[in-house]
N, C-alpha and C. Protein backbone atom coordinates (compact mmCIF):
# COMPACT_ATOMS: atom_id res chain seq x y z
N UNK A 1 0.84 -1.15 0.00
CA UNK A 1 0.00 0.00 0.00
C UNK A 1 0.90 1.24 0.00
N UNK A 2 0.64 2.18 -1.04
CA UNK A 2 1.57 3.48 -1.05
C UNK A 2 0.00 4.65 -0.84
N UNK A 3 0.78 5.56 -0.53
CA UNK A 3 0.27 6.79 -0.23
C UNK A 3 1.16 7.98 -1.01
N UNK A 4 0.74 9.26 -1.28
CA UNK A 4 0.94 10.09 -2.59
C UNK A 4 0.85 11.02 -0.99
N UNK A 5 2.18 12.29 -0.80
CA UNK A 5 2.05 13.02 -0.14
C UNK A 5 2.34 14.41 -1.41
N UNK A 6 2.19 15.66 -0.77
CA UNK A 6 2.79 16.64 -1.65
C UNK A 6 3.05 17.95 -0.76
N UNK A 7 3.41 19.03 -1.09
CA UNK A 7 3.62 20.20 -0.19
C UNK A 7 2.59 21.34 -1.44
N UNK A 8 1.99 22.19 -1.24
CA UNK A 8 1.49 23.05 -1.94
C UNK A 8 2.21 24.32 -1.59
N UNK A 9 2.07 24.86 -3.16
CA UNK A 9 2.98 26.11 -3.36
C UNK A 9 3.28 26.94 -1.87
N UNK A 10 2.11 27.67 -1.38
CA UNK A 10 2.83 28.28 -0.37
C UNK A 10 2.89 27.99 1.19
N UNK A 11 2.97 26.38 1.04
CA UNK A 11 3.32 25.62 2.43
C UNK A 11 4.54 25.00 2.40
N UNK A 12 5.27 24.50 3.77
CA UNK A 12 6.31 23.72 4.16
C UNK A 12 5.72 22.43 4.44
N UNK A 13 4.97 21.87 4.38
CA UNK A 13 4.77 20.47 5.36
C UNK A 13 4.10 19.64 4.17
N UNK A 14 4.74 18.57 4.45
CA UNK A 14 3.54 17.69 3.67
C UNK A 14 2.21 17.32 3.98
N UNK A 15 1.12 17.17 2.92
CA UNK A 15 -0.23 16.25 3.29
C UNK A 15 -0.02 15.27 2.08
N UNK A 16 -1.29 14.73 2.87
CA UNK A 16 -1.51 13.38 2.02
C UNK A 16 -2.29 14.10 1.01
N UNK A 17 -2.13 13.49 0.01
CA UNK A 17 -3.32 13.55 -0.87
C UNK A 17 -3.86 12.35 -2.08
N UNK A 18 -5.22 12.38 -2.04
CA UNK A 18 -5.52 10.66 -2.31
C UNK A 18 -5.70 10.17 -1.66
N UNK A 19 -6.07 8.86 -1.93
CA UNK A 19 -6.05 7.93 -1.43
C UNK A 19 -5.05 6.75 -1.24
N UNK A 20 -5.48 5.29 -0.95
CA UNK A 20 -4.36 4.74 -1.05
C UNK A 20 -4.02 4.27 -2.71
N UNK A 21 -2.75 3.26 -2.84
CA UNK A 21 -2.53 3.31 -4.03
C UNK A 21 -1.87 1.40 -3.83
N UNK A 22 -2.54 0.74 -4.47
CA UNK A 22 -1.47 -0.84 -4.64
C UNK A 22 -0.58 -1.02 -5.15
N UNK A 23 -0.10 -0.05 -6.02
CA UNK A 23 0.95 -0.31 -6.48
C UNK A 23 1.81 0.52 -6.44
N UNK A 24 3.22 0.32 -6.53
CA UNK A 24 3.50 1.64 -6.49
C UNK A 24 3.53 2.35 -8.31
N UNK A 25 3.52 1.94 -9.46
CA UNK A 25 3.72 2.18 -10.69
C UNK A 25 2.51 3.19 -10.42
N UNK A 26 1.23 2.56 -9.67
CA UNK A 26 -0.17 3.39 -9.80
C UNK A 26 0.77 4.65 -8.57
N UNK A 27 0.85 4.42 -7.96
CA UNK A 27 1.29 5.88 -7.29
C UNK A 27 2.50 6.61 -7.70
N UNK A 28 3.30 6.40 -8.61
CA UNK A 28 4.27 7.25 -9.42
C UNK A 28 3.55 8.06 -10.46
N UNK A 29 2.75 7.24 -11.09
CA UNK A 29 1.96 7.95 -11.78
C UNK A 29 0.52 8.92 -11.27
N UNK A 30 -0.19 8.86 -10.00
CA UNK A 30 -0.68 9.69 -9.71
C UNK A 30 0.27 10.82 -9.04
N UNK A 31 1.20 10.53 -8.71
CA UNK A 31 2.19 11.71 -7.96
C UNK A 31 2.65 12.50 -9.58
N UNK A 32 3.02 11.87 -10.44
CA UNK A 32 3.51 12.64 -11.73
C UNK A 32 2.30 13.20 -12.05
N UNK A 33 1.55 12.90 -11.97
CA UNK A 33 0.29 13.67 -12.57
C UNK A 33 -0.39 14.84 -12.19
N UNK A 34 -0.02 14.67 -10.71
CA UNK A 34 -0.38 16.22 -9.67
C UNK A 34 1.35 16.95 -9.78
N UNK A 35 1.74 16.63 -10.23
CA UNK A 35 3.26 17.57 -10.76
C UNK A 35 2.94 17.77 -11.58
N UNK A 36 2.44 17.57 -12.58
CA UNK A 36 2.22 18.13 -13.93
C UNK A 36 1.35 18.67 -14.01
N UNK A 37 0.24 18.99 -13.51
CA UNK A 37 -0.75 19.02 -13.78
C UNK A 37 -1.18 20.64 -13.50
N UNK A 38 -1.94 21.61 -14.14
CA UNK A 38 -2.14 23.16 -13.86
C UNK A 38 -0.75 23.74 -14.48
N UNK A 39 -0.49 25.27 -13.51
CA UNK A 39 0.42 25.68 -14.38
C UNK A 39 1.71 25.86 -13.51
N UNK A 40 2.18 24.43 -12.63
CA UNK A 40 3.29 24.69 -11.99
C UNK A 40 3.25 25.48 -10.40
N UNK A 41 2.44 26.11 -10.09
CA UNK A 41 2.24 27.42 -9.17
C UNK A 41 1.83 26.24 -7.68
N UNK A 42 0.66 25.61 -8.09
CA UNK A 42 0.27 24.73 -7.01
C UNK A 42 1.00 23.84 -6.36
N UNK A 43 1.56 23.25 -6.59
CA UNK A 43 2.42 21.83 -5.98
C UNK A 43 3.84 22.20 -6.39
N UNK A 44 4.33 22.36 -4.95
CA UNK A 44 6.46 22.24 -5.21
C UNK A 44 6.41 21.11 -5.05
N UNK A 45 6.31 19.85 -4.69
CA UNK A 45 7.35 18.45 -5.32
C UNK A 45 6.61 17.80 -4.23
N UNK A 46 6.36 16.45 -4.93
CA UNK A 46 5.28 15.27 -4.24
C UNK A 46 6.42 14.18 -4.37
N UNK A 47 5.99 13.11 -3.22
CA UNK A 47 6.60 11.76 -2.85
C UNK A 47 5.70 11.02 -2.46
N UNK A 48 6.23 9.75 -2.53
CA UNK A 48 5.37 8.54 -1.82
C UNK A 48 5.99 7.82 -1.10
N UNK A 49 4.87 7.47 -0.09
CA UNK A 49 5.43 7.02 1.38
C UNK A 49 4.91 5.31 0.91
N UNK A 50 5.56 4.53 2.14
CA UNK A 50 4.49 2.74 1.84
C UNK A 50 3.82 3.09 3.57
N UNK A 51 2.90 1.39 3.44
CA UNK A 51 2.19 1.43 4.80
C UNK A 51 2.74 2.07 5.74
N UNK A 52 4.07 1.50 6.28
CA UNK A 52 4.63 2.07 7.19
C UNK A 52 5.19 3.79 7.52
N UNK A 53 5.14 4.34 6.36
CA UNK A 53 5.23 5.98 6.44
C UNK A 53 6.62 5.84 6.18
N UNK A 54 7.58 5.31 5.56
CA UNK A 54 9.02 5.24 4.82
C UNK A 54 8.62 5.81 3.31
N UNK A 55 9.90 6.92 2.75
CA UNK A 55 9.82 7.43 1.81
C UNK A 55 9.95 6.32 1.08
N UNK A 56 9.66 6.15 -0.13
CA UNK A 56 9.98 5.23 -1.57
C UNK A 56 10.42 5.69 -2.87
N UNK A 57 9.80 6.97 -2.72
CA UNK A 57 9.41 7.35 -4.14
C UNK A 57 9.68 9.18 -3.87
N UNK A 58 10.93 9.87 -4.47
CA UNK A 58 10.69 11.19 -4.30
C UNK A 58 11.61 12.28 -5.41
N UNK A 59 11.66 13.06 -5.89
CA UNK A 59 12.18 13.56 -6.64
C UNK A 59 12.53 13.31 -8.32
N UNK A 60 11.08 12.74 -8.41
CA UNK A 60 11.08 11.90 -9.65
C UNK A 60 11.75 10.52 -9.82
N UNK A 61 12.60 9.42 -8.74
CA UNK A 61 13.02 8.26 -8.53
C UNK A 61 12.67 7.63 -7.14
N UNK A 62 12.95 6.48 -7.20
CA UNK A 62 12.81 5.64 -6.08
C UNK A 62 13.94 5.73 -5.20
N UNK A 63 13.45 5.84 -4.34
CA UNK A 63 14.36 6.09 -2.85
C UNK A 63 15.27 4.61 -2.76
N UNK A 64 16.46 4.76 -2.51
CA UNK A 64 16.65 3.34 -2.17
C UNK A 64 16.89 3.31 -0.57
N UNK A 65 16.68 1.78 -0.27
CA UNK A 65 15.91 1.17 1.26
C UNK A 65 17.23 0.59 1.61
């Protein structure tokens, strides 16, 4: 189970956003998609966490464990 966090333009902290995700391919691609998505202004840079709340996924690659 992955989870999709992000920070919005004029915050520091992450939230979740979404729901959960089974895979992680499905949550790279909803995290790329809220990066791309509008005109840049909304979202500075999204990651994905797994069940346990460990990064996996951040800066456009996979975290290694």
């Amino acid at each position: 189970m992955y989870f999709v966090e992000l920070v919005w333009n004029r915050e520091f902290d992450w939230c979740s956003y979404g729901g959960k995700h089974d895979t992680i391919e499905s949550a790279i691609k909803s995290a790329e998609s809220i990066q791309n998505s509008g005109d840049g202004e909304r979202v500075k840079k999204t990651r994905i966490i797994d069940g346990e709340g460990k990064v996996v996924w951040a800066y456009g690659k996979l975290v290694a464990q």
